[in-house]
Every structure is written in structure tokens, then in C-alpha cells.
PDB file of N, CA and C in Angstrom:
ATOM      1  N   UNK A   1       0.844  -1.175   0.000  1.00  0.00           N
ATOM      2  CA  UNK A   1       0.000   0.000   0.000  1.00  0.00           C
ATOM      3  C   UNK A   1       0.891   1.242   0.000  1.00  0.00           C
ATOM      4  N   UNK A   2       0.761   2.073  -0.838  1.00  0.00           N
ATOM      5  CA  UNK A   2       1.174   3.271  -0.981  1.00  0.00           C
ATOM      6  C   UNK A   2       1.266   4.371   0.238  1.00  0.00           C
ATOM      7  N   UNK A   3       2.153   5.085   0.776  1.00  0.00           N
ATOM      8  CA  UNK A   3       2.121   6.136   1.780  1.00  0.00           C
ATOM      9  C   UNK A   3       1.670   7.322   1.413  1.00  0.00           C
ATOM     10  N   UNK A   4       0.077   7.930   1.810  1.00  0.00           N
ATOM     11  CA  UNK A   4      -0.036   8.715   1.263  1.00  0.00           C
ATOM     12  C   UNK A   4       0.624  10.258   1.481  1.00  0.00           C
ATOM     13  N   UNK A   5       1.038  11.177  -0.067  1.00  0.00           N
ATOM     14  CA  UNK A   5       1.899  12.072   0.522  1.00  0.00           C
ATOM     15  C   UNK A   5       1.069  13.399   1.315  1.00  0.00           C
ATOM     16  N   UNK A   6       1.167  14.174   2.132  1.00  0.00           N
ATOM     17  CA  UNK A   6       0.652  15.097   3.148  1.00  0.00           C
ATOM     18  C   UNK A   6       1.171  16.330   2.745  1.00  0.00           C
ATOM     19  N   UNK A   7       0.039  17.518   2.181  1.00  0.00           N
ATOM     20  CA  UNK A   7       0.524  18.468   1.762  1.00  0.00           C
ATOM     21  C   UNK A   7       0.858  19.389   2.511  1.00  0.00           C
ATOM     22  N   UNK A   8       1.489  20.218   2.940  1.00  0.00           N
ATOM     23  CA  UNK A   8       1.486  21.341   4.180  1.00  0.00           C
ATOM     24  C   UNK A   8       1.144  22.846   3.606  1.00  0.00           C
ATOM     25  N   UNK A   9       0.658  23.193   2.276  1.00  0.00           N
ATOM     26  CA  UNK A   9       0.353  24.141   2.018  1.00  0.00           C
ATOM     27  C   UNK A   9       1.628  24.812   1.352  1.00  0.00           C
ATOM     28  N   UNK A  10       2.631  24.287   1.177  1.00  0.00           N
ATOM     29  CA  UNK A  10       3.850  25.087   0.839  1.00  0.00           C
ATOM     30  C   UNK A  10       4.384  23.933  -0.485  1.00  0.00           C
ATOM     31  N   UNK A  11       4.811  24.541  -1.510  1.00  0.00           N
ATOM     32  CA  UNK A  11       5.142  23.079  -2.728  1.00  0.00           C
ATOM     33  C   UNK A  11       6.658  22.914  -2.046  1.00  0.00           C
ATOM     34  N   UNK A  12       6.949  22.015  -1.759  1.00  0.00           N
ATOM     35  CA  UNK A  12       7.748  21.400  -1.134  1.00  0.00           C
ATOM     36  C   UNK A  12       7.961  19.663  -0.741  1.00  0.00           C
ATOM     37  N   UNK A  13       9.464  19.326  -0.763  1.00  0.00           N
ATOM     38  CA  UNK A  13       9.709  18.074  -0.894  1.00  0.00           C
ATOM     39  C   UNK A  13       9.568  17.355   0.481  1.00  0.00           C
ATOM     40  N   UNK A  14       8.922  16.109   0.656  1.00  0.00           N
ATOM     41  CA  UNK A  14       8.425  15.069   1.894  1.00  0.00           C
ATOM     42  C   UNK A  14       9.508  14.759   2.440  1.00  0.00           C
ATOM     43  N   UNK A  15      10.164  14.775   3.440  1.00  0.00           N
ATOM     44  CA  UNK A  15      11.174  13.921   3.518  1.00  0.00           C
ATOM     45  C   UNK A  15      11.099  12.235   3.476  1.00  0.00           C
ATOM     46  N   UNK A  16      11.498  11.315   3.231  1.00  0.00           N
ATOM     47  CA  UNK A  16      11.702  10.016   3.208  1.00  0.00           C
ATOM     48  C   UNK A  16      11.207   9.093   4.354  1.00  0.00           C
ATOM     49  N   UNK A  17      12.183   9.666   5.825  1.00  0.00           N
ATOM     50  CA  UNK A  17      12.005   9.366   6.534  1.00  0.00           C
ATOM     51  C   UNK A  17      10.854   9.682   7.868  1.00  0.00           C
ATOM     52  N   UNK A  18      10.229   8.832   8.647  1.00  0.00           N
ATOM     53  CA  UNK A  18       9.325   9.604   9.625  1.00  0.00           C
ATOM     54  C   UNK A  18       9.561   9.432  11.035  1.00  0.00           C
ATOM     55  N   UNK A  19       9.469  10.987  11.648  1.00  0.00           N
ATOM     56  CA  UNK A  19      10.281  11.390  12.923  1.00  0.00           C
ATOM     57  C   UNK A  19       9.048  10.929  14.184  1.00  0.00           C
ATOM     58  N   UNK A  20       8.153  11.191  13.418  1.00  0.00           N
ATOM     59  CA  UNK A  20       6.917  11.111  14.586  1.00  0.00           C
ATOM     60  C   UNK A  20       7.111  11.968  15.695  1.00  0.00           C
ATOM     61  N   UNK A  21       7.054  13.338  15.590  1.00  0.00           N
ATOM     62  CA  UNK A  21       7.505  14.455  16.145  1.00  0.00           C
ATOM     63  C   UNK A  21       6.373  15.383  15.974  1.00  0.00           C
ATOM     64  N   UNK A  22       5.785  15.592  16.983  1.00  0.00           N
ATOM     65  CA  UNK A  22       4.184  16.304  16.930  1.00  0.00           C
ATOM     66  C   UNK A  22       4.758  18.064  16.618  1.00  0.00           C
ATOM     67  N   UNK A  23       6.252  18.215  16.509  1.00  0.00           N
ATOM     68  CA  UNK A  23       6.614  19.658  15.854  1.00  0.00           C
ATOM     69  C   UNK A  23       6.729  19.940  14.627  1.00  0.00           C
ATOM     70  N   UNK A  24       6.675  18.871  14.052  1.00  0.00           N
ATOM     71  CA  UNK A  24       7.205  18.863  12.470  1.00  0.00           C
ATOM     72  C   UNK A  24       5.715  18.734  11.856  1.00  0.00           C
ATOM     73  N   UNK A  25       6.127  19.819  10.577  1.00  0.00           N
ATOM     74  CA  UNK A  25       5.186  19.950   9.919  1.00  0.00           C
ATOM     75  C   UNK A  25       4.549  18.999   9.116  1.00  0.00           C
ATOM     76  N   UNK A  26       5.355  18.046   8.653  1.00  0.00           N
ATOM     77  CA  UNK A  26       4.958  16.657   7.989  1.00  0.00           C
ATOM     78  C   UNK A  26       4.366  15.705   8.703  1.00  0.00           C
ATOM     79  N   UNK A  27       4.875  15.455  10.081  1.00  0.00           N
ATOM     80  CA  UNK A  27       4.206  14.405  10.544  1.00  0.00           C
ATOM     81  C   UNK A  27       3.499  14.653  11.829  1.00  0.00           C
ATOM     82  N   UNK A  28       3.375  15.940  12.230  1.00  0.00           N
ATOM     83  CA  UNK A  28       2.852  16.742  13.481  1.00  0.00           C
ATOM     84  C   UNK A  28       1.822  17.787  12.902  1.00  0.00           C
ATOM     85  N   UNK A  29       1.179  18.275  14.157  1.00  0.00           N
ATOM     86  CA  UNK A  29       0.034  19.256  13.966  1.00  0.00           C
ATOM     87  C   UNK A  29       0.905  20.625  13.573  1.00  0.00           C
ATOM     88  N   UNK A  30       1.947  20.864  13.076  1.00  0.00           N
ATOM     89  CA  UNK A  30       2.364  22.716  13.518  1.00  0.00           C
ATOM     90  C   UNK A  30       2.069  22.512  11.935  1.00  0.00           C
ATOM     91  N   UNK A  31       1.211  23.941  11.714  1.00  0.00           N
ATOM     92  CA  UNK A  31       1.070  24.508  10.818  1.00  0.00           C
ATOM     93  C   UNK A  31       1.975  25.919  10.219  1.00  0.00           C
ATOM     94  N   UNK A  32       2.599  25.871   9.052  1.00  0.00           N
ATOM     95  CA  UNK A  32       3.068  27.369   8.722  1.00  0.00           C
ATOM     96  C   UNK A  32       2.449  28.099   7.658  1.00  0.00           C
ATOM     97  N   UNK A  33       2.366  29.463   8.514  1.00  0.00           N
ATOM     98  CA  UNK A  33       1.954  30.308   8.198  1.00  0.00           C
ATOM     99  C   UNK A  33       2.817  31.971   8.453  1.00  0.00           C
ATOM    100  N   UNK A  34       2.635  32.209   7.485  1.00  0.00           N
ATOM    101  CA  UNK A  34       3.377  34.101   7.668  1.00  0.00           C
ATOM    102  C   UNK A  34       4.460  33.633   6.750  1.00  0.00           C
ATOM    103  N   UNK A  35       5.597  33.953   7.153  1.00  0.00           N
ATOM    104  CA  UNK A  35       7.002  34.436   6.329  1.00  0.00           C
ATOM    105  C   UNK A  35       7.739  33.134   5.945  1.00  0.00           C
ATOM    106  N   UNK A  36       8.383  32.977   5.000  1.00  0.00           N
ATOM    107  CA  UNK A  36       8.987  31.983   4.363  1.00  0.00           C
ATOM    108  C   UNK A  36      10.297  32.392   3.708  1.00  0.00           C
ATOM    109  N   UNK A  37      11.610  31.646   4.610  1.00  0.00           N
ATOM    110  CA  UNK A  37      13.308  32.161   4.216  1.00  0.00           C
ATOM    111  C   UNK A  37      13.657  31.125   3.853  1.00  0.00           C
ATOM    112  N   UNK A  38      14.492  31.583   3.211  1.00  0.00           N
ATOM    113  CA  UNK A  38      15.750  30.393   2.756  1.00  0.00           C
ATOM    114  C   UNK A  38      17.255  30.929   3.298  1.00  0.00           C
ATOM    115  N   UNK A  39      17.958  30.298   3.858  1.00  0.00           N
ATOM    116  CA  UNK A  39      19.237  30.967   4.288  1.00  0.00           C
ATOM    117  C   UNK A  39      20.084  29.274   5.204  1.00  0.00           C
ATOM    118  N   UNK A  40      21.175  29.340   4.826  1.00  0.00           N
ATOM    119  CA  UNK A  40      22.257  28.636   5.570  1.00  0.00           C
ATOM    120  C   UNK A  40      22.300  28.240   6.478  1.00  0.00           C
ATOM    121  N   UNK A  41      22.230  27.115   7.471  1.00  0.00           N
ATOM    122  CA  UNK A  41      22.168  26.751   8.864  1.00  0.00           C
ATOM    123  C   UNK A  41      23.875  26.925   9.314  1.00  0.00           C
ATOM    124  N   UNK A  42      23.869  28.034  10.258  1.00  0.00           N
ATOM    125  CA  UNK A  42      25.496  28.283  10.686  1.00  0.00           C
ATOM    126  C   UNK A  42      25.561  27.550  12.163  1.00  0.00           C
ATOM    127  N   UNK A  43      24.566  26.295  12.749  1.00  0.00           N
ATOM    128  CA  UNK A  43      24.304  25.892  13.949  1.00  0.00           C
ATOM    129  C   UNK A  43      23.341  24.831  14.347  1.00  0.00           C
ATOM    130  N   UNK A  44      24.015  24.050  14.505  1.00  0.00           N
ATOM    131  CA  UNK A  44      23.162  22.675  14.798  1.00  0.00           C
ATOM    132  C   UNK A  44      23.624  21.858  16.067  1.00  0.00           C
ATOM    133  N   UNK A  45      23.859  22.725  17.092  1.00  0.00           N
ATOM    134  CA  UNK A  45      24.712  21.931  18.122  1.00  0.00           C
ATOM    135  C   UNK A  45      23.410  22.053  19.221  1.00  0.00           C
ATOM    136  N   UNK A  46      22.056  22.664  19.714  1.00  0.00           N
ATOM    137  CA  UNK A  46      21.532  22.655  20.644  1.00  0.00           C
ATOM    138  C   UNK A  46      20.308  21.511  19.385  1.00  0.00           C
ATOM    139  N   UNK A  47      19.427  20.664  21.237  1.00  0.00           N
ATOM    140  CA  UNK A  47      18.762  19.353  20.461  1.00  0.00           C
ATOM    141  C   UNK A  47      17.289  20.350  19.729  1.00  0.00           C
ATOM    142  N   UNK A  48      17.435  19.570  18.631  1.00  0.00           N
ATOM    143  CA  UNK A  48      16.450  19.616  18.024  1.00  0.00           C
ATOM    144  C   UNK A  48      16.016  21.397  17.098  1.00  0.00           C
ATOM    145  N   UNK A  49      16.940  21.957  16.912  1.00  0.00           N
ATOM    146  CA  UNK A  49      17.381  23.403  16.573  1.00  0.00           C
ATOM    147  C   UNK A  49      18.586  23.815  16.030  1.00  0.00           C
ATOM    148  N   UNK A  50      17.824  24.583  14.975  1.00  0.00           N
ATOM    149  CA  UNK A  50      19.489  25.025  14.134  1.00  0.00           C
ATOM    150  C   UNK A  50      19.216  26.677  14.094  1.00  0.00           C
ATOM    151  N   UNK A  51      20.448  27.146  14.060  1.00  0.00           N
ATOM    152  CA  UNK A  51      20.218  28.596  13.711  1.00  0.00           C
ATOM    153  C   UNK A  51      20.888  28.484  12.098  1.00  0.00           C
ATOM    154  N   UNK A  52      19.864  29.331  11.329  1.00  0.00           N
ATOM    155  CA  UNK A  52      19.558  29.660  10.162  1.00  0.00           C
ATOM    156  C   UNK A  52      19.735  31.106   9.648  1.00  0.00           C
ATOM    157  N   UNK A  53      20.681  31.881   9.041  1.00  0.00           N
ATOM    158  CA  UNK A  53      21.579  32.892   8.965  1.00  0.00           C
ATOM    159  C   UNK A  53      21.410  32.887   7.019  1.00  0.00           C
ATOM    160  N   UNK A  54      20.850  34.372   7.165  1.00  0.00           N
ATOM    161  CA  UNK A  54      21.137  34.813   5.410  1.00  0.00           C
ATOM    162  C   UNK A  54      21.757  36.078   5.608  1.00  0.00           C
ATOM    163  N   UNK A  55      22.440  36.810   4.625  1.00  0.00           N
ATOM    164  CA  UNK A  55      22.876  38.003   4.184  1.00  0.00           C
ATOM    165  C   UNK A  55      22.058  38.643   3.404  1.00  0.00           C
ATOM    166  N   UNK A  56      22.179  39.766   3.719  1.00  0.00           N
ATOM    167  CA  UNK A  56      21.320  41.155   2.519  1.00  0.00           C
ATOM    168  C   UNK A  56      22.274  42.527   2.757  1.00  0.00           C
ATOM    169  N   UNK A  57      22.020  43.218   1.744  1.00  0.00           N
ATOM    170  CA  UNK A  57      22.562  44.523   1.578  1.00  0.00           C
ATOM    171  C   UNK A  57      21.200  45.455   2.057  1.00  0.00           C
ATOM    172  N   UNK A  58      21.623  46.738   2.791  1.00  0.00           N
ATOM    173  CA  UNK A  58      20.960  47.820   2.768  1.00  0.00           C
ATOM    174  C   UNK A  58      21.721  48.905   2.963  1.00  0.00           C
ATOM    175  N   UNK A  59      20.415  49.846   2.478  1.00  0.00           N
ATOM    176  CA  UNK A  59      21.491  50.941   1.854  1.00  0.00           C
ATOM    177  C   UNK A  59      21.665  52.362   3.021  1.00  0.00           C
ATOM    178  N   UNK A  60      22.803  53.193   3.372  1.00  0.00           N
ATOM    179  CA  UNK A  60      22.996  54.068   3.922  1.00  0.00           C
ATOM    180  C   UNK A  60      22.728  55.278   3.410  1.00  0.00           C
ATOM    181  N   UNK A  61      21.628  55.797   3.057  1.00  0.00           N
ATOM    182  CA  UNK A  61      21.431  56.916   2.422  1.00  0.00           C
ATOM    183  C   UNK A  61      22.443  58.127   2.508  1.00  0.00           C
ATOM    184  N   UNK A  62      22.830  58.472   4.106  1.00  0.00           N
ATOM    185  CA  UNK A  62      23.925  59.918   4.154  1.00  0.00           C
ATOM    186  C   UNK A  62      24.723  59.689   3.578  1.00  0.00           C
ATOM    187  N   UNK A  63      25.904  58.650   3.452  1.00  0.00           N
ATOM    188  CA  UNK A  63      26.903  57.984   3.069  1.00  0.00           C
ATOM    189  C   UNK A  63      26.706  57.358   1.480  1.00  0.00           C
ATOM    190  N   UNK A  64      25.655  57.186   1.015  1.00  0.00           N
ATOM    191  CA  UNK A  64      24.784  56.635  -0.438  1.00  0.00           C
ATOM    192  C   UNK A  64      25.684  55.680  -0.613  1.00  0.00           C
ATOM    193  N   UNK A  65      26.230  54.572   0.533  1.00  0.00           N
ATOM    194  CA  UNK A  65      26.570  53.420   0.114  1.00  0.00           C
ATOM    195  C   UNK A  65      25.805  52.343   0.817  1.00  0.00           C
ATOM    196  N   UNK A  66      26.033  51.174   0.541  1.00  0.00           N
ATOM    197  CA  UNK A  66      25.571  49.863   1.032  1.00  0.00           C
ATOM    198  C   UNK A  66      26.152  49.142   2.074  1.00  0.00           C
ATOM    199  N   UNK A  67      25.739  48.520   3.105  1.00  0.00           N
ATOM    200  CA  UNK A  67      26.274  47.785   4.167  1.00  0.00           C
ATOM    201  C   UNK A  67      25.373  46.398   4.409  1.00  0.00           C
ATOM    202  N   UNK A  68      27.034  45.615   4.884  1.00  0.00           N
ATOM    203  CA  UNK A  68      26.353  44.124   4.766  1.00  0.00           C
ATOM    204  C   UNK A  68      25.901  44.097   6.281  1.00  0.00           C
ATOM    205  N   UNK A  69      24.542  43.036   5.728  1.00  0.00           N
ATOM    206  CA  UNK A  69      24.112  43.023   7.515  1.00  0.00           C
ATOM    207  C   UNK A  69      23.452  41.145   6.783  1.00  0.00           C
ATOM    208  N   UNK A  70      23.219  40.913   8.457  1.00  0.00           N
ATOM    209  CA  UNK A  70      22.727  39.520   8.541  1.00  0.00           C
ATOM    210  C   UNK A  70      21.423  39.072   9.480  1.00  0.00           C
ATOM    211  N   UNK A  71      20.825  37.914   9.605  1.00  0.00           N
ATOM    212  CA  UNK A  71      19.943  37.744  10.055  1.00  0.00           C
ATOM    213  C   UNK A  71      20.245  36.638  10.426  1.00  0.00           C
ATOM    214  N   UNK A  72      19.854  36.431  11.910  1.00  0.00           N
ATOM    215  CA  UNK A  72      20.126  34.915  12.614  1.00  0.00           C
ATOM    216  C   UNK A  72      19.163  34.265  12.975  1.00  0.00           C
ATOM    217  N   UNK A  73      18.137  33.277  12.773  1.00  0.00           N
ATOM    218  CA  UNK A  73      17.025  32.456  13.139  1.00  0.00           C
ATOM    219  C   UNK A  73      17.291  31.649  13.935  1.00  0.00           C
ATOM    220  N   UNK A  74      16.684  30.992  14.977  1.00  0.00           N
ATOM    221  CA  UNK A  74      16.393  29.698  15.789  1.00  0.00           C
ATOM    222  C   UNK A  74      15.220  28.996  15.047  1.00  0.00           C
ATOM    223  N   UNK A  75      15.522  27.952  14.754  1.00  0.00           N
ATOM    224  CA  UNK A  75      14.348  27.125  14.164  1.00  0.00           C
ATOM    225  C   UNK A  75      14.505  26.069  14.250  1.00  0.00           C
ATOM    226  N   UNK A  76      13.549  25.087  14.548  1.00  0.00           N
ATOM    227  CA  UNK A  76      12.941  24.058  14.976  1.00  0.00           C
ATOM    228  C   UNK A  76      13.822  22.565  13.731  1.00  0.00           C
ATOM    229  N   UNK A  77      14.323  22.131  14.241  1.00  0.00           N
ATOM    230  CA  UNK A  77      14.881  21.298  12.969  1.00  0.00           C
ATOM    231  C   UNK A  77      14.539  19.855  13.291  1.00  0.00           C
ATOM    232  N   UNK A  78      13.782  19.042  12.853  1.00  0.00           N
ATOM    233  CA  UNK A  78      12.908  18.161  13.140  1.00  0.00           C
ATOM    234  C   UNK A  78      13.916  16.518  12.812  1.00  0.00           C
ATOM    235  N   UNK A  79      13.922  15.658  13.010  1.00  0.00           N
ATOM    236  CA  UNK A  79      14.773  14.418  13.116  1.00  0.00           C
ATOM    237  C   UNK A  79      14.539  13.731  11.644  1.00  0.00           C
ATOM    238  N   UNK A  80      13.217  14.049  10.952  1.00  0.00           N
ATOM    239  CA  UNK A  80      13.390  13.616   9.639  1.00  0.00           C
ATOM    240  C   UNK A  80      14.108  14.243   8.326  1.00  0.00           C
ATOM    241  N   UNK A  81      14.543  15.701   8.768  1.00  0.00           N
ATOM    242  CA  UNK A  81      15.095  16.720   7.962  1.00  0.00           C
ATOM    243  C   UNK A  81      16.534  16.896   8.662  1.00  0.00           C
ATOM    244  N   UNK A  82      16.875  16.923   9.706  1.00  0.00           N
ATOM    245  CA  UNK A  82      17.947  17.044  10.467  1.00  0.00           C
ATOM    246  C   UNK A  82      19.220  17.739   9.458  1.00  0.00           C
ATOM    247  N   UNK A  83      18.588  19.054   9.658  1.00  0.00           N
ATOM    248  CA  UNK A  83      19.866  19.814   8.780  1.00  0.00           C
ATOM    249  C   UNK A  83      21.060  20.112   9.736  1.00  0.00           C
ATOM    250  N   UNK A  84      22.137  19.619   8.526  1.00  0.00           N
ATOM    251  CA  UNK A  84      23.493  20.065   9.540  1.00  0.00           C
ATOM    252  C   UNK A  84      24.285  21.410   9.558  1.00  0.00           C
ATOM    253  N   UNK A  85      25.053  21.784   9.538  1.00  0.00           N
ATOM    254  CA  UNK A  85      25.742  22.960   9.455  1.00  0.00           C
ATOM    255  C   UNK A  85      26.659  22.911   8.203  1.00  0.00           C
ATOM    256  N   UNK A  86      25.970  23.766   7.344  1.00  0.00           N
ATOM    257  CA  UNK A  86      26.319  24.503   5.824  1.00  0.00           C
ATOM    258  C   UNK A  86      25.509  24.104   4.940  1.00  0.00           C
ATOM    259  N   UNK A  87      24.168  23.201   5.518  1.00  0.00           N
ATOM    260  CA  UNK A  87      22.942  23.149   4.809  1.00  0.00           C
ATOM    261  C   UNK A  87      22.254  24.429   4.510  1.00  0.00           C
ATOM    262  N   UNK A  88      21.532  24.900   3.044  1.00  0.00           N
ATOM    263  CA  UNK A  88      20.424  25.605   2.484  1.00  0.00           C
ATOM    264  C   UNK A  88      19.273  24.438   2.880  1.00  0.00           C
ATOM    265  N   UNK A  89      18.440  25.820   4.172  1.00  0.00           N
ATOM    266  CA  UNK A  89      17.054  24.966   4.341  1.00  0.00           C
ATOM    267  C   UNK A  89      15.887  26.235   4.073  1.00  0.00           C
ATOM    268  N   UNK A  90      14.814  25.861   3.941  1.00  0.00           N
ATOM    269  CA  UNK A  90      13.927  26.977   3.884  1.00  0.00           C
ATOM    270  C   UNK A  90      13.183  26.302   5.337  1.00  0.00           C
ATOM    271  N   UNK A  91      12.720  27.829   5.780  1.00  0.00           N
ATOM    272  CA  UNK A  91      12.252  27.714   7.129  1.00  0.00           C
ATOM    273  C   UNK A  91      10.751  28.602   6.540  1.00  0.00           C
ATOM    274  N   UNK A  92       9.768  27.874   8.107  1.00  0.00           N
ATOM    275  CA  UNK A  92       8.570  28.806   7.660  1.00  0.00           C
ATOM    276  C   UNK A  92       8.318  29.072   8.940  1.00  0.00           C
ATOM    277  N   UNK A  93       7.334  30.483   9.321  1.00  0.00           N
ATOM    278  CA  UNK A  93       6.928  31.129  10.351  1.00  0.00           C
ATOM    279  C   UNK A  93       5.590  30.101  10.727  1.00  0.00           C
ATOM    280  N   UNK A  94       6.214  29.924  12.159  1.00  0.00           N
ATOM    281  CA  UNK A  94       5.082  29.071  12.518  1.00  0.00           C
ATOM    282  C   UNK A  94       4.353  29.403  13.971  1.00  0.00           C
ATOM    283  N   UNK A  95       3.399  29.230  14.813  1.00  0.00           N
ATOM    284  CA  UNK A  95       3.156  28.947  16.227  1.00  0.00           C
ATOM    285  C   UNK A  95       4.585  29.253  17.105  1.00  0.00           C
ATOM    286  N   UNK A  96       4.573  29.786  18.501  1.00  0.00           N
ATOM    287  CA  UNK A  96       5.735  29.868  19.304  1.00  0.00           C
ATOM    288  C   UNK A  96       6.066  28.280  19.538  1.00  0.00           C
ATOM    289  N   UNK A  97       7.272  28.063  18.917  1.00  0.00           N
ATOM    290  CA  UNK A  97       7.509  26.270  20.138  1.00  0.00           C
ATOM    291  C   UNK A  97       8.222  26.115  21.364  1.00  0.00           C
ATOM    292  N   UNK A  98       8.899  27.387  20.979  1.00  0.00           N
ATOM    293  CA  UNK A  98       9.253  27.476  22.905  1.00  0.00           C
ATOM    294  C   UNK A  98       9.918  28.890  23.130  1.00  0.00           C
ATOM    295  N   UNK A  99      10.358  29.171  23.666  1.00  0.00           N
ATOM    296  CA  UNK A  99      10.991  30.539  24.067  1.00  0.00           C
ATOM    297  C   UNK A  99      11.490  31.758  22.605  1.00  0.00           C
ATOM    298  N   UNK A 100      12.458  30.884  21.848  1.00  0.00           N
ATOM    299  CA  UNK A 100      12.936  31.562  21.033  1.00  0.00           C
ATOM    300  C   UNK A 100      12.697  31.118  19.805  1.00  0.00           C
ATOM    301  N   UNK A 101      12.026  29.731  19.565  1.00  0.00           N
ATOM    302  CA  UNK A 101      11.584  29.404  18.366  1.00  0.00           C
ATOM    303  C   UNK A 101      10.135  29.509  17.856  1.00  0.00           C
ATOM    304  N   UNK A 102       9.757  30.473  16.626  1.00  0.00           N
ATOM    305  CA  UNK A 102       8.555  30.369  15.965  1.00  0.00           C
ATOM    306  C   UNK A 102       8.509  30.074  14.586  1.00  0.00           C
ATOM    307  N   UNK A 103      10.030  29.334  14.368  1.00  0.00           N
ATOM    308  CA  UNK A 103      10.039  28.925  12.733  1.00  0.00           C
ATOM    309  C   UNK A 103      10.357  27.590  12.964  1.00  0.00           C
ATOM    310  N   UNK A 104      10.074  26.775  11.608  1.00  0.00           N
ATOM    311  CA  UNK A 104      10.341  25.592  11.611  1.00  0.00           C
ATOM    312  C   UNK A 104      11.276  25.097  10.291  1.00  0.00           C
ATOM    313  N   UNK A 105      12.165  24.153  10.099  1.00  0.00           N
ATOM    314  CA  UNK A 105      12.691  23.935   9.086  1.00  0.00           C
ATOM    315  C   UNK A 105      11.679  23.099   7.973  1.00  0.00           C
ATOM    316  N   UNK A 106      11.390  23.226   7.052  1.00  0.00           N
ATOM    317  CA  UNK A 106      10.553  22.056   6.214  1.00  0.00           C
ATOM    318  C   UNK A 106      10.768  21.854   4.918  1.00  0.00           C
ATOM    319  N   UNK A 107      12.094  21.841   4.573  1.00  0.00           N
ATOM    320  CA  UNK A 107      12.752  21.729   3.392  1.00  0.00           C
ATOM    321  C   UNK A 107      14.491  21.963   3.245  1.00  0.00           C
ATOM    322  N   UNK A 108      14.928  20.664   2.865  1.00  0.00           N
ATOM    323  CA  UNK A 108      16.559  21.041   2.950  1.00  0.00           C
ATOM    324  C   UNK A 108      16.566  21.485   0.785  1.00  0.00           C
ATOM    325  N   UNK A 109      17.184  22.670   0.846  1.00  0.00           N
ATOM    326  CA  UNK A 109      17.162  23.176  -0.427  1.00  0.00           C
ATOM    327  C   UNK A 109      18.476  22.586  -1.963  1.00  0.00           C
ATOM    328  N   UNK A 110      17.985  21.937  -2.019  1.00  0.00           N
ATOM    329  CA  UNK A 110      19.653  21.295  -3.206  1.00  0.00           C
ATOM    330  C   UNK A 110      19.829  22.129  -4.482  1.00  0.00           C
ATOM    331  N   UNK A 111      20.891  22.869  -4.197  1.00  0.00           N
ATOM    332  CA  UNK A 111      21.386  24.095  -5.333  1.00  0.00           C
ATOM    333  C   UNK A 111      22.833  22.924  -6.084  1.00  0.00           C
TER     334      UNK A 111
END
């Protein structure tokens, strides 16, 4: 019998494996909703959480030049996706899951 696949509202790939983790969006109740990043995991050493880090330019108007700045996420990294450090994952805005996390990982990105 076939496993049927579970859409989460986002076109995005299933992972393979199942965590049975009532946080994860594939095989748990958390739903995402709001904002959707893609950026680098620079952190995978606390359980079950990676911090997720992109770069952007913005601009200094007095000066009319550009400065690099960054963005650091805590997000929820679930045992069937288990991104490591120098993985592209896309994360989505989800429910608080605990103190500092309201995103979840739900896609490791292959460039």
C-alpha cells in the first residue's frame, strides 16, 4: 500500500524518513503560516534546533553606500530533515515552540 503524501500548504519536498515528532510539519500538527526564508544553517549543536543565517545589503542613504548586515534564526529542525551545518534549508513562520523558536525547518534546499 502506498504512503499517502501530506501536503502542508507550501510546494515542497516530503522527507523520506518519519520522525513522529508532533513539531514537524509533515508528521505533526504545527502549521506554517506568515514568512517563508531560505538561508544557511550556521548551527546545529543545541537538540532539536538550528540557527539559520542569510545576508542582505541595505542601503545608507547619508553615506549613499551599502552595508552588509545579517539575520540569525532559531528554528525548529525536526529528526526527519535534520539539517546540519552549511545546509540551504527553507524555514517557515510558525506557532511559538518554545521561548525563542517560531520557525520551523521544512525543506533542505539542493542548489
Amino acid at each position: 500500500m502506498a504512503k499517502k503524501k501530506k501536503t502542508i500548504g507550501i510546494e515542497a519536498k516530503q522527507p523520506k524518513e518519519d520522525c513522529g515528532s508532533g513539531k514537524c510539519p509533515w508528521h505533526g500538527h504545527t502549521k506554517i503560516r506568515g514568512r517563508v526564508f531560505i538561508g544557511k544553517v550556521v548551527s546545529s549543536k543545541a537538540a532539536n534546533t538550528a540557527i539559520v543565517q542569510w545576508d542582505y545589503y541595505t542601503l545608507v542613504p547619508k553615506y549613499e553606500r551599502y552595508e552588509r548586515r545579517k539575520t540569525r534564526i532559531a528554528a525548529h529542525n525536526p529528526k526527519c530533515i535534520s539539517a546540519k551545518t552549511g545546509d540551504m534549508v527553507r524555514i517557515g513562520e510558525c506557532r511559538p515552540l518554545s521561548k525563542s523558536k517560531a520557525f520551523v525547518i521544512f525543506e533542505k534546499v539542493t542548489e
